[in-house]
C-alpha atoms as a PDB file:
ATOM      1  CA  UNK A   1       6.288   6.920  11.137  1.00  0.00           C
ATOM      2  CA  UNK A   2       7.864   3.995   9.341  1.00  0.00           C
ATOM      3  CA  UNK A   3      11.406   3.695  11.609  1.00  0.00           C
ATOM      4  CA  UNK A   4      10.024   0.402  12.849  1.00  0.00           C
ATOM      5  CA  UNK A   5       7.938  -0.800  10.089  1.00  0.00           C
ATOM      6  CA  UNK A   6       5.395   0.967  10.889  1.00  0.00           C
ATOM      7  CA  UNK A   7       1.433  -0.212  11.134  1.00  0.00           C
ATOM      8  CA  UNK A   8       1.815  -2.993   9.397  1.00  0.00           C
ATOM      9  CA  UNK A   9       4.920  -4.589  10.975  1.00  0.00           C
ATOM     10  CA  UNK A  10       3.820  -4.100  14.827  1.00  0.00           C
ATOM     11  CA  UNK A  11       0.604  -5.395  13.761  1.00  0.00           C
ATOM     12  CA  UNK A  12       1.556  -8.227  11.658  1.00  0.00           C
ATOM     13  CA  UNK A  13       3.996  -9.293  14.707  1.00  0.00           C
ATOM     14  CA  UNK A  14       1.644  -9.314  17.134  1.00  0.00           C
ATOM     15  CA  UNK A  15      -0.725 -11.423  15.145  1.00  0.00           C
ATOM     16  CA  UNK A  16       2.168 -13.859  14.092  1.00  0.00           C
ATOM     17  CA  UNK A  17       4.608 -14.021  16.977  1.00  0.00           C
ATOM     18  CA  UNK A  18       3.516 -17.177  18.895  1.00  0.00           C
ATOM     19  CA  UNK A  19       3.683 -18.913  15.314  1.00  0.00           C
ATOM     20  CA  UNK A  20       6.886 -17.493  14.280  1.00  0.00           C
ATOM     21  CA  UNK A  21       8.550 -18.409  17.939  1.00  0.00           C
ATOM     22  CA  UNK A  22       7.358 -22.018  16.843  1.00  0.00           C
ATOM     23  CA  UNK A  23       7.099 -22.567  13.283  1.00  0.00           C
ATOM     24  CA  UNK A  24       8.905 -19.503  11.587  1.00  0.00           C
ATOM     25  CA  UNK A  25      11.370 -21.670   9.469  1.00  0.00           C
ATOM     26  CA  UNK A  26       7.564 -22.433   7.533  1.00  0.00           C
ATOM     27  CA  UNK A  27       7.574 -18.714   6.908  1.00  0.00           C
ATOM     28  CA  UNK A  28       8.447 -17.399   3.750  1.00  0.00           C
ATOM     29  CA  UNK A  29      11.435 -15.468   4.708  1.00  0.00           C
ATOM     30  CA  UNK A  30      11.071 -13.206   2.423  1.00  0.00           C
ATOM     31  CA  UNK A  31       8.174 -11.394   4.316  1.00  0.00           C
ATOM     32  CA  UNK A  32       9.781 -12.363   7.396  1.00  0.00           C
ATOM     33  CA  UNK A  33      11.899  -9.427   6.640  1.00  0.00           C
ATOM     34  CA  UNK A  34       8.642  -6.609   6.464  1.00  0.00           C
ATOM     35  CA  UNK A  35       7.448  -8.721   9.673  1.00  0.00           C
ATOM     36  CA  UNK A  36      10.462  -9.032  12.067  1.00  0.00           C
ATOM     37  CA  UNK A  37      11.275  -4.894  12.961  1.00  0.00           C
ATOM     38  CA  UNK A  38       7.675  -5.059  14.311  1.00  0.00           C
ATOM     39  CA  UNK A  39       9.131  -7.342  17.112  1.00  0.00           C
ATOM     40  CA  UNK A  40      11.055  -4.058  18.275  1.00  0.00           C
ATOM     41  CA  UNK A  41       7.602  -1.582  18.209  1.00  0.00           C
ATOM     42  CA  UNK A  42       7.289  -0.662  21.592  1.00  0.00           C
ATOM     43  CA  UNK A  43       4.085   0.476  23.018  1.00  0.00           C
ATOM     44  CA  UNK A  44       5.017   4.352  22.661  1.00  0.00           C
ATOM     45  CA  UNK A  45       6.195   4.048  19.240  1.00  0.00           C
ATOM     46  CA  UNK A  46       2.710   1.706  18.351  1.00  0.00           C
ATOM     47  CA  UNK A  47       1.182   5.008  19.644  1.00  0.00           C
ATOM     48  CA  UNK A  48       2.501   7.399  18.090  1.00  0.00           C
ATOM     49  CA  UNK A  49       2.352   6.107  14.654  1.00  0.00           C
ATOM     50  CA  UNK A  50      -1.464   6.527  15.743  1.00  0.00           C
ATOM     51  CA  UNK A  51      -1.590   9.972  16.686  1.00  0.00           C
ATOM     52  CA  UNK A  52       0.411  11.003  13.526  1.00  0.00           C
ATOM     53  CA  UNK A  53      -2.345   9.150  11.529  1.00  0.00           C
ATOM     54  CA  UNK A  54      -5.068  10.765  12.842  1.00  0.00           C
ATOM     55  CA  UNK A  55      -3.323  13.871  11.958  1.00  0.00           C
ATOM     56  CA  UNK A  56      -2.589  12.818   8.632  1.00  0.00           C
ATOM     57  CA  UNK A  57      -6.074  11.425   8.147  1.00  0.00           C
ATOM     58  CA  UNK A  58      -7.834  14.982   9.191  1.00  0.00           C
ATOM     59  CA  UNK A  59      -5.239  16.794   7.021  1.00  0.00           C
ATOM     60  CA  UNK A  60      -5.531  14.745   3.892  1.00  0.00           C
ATOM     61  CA  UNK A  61      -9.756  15.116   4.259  1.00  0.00           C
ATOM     62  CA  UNK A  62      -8.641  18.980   4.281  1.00  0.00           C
ATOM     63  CA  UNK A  63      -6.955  19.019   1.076  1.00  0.00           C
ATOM     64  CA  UNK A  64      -9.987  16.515  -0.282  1.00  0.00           C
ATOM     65  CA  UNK A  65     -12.482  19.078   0.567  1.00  0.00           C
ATOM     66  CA  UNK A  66     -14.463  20.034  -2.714  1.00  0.00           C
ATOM     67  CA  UNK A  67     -12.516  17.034  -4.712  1.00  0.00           C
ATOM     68  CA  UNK A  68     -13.778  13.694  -6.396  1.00  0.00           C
ATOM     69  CA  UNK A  69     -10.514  12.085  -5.696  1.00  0.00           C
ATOM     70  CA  UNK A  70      -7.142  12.469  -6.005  1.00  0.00           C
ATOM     71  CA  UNK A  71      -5.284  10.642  -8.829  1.00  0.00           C
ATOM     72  CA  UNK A  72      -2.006   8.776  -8.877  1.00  0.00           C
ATOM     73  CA  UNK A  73      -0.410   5.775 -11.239  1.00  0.00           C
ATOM     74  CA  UNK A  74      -1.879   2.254  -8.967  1.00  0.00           C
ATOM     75  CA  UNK A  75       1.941   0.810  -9.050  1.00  0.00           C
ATOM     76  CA  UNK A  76       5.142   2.703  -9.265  1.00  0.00           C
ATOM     77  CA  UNK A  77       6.324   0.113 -11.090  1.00  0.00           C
ATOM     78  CA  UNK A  78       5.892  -2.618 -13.828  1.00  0.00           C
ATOM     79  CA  UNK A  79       5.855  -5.730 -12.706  1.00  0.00           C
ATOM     80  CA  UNK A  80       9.117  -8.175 -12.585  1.00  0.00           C
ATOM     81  CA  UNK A  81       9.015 -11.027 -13.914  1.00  0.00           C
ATOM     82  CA  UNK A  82       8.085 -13.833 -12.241  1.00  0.00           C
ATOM     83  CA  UNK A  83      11.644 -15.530 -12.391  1.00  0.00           C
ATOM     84  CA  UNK A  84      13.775 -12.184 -11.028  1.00  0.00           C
ATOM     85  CA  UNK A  85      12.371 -13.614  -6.977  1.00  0.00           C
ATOM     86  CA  UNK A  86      13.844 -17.047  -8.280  1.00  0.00           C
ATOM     87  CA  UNK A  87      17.026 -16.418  -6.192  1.00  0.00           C
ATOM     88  CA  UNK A  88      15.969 -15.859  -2.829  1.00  0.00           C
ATOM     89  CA  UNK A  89      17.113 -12.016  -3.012  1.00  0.00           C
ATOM     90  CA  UNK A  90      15.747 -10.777  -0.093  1.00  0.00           C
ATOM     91  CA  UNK A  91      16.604  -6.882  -0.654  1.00  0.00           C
ATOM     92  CA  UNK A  92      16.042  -7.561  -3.929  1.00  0.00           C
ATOM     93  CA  UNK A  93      12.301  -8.849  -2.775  1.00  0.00           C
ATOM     94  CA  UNK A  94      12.267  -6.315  -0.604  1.00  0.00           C
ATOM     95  CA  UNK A  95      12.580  -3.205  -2.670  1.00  0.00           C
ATOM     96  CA  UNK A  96      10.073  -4.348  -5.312  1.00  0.00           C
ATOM     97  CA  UNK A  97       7.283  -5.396  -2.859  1.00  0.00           C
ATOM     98  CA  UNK A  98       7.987  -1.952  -1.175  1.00  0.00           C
ATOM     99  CA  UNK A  99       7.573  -0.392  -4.638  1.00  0.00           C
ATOM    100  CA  UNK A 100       4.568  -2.024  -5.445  1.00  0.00           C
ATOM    101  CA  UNK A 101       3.080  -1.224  -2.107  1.00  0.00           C
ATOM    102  CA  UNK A 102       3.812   2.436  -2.046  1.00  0.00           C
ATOM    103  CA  UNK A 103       0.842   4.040  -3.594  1.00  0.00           C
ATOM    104  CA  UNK A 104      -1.787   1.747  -2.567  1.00  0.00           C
ATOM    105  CA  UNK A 105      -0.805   1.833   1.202  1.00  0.00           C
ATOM    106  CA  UNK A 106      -1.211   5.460   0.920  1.00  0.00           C
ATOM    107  CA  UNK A 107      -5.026   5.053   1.498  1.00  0.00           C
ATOM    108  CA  UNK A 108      -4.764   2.281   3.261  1.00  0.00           C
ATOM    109  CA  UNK A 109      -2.645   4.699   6.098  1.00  0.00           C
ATOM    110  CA  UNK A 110      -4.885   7.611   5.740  1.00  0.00           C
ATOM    111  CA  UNK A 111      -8.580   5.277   6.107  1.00  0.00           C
ATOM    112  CA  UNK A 112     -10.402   6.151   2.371  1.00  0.00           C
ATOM    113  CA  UNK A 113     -10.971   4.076  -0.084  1.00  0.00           C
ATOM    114  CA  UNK A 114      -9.558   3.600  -3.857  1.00  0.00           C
ATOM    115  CA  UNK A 115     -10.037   1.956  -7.223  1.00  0.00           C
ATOM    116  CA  UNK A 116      -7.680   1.026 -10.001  1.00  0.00           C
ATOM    117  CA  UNK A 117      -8.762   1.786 -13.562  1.00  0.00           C
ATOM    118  CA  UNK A 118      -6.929   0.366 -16.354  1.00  0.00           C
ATOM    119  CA  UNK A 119      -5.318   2.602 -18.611  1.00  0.00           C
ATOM    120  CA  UNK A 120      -4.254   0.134 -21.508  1.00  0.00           C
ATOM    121  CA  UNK A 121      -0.474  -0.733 -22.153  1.00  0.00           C
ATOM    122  CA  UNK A 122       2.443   0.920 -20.674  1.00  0.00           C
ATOM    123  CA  UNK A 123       5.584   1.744 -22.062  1.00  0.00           C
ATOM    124  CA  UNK A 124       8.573   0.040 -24.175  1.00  0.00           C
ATOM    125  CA  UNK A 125       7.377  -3.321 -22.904  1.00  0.00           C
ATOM    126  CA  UNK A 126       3.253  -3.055 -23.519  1.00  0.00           C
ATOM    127  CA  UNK A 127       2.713  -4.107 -20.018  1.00  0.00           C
ATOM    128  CA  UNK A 128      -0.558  -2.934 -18.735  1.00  0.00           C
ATOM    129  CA  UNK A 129      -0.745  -0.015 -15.935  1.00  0.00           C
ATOM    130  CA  UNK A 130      -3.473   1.347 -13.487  1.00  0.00           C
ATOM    131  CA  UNK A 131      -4.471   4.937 -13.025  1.00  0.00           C
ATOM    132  CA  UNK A 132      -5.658   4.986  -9.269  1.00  0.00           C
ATOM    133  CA  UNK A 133      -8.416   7.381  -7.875  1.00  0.00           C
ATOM    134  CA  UNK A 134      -8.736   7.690  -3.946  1.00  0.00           C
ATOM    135  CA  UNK A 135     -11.791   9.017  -2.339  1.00  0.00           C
ATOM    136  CA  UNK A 136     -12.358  10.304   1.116  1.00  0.00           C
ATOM    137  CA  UNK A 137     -12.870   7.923   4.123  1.00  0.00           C
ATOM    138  CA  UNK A 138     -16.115   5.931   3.301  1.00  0.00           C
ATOM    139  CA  UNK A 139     -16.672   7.514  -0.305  1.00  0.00           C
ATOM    140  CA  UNK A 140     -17.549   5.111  -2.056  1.00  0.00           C
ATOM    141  CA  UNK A 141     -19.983   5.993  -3.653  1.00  0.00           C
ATOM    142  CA  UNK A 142     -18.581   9.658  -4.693  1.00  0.00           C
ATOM    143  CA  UNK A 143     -15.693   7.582  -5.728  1.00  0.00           C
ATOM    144  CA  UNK A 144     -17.522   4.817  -7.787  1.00  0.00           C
ATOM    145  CA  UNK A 145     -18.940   8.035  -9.189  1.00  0.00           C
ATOM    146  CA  UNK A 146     -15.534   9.828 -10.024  1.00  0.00           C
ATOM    147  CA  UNK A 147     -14.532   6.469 -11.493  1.00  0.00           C
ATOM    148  CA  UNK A 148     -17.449   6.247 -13.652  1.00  0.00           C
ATOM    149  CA  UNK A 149     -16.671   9.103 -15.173  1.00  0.00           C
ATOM    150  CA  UNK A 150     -12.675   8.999 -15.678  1.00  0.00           C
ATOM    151  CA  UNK A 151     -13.561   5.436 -17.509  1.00  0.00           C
ATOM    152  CA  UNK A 152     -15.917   6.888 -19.704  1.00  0.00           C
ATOM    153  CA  UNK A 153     -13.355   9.750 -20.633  1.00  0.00           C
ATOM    154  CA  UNK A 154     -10.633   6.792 -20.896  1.00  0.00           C
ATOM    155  CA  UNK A 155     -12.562   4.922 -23.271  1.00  0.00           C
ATOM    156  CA  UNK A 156     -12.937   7.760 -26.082  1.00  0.00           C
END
């Protein structure tokens, strides 16, 4: 579903192409990068990244039948420093934003909602990390529930 970027690319193109034909050396090019495959999205492929979320969307409300949530770290990683983007990497850029992204756009694909609890300090480095919870498409109140409780049980 992601051979073209996806969602997010055909979308993001669509909304930014007249200002990229005109002003993209103002882009950060950087995210130019996660924008520009969506310029190759056809119609059919814009499609059927929708059908195969639909299906994803009524499969993952399956497995969430009789569930609070389902649980998952909020990042998969810690975060860089600052200073590491200094250099204008752009697969460098690339692979951490994608990193970062990975859990979170989970629910954004499949429509529910989510909330990130923090869990104290991490490892070796003390950094802090999340422990997210994702609900079912508009839970949020079954969620805010679930999270309630987890925080509770955190705090002890």
């Amino acid at each position: 579903l992601y051979r073209q970027g996806g969602l997010a690319a055909a979308e993001a193109w669509a909304w930014h192409r007249e200002l990229i034909e005109t002003r993209g050396d103002e882009y950060d090019q950087r995210v130019m990068t996660r924008i520009r495959p969506g310029a190759s999205a056809s119609a059919e492929y814009y499609i059927e990244v929708l059908q195969g979320r639909e299906r994803l969307i009524d499969l993952a409300a399956r497995r969430l039948d009789g569930l609070d949530a389902f649980v998952s770290p909020t990042v998969a990683i810690l975060p860089p420093p600052v200073a590491s983007f200094d250099d204008d990497d752009r697969d460098y850029y690339s692979t951490k934003n994608l990193l970062t992204l990975r859990n979170t756009s989970v629910g954004n694909f499949l429509d529910t909602c989510s909330i990130s609890l923090p869990i104290g300090e991490g490892f070796g480095d003390r950094s802090p990390i999340g422990l997210m919870l994702t609900g079912r498409p508009l839970g949020d109140e079954p969620l805010l529930a679930a999270a309630r409780t987890v925080e509770a049980a955190l705090a002890r």
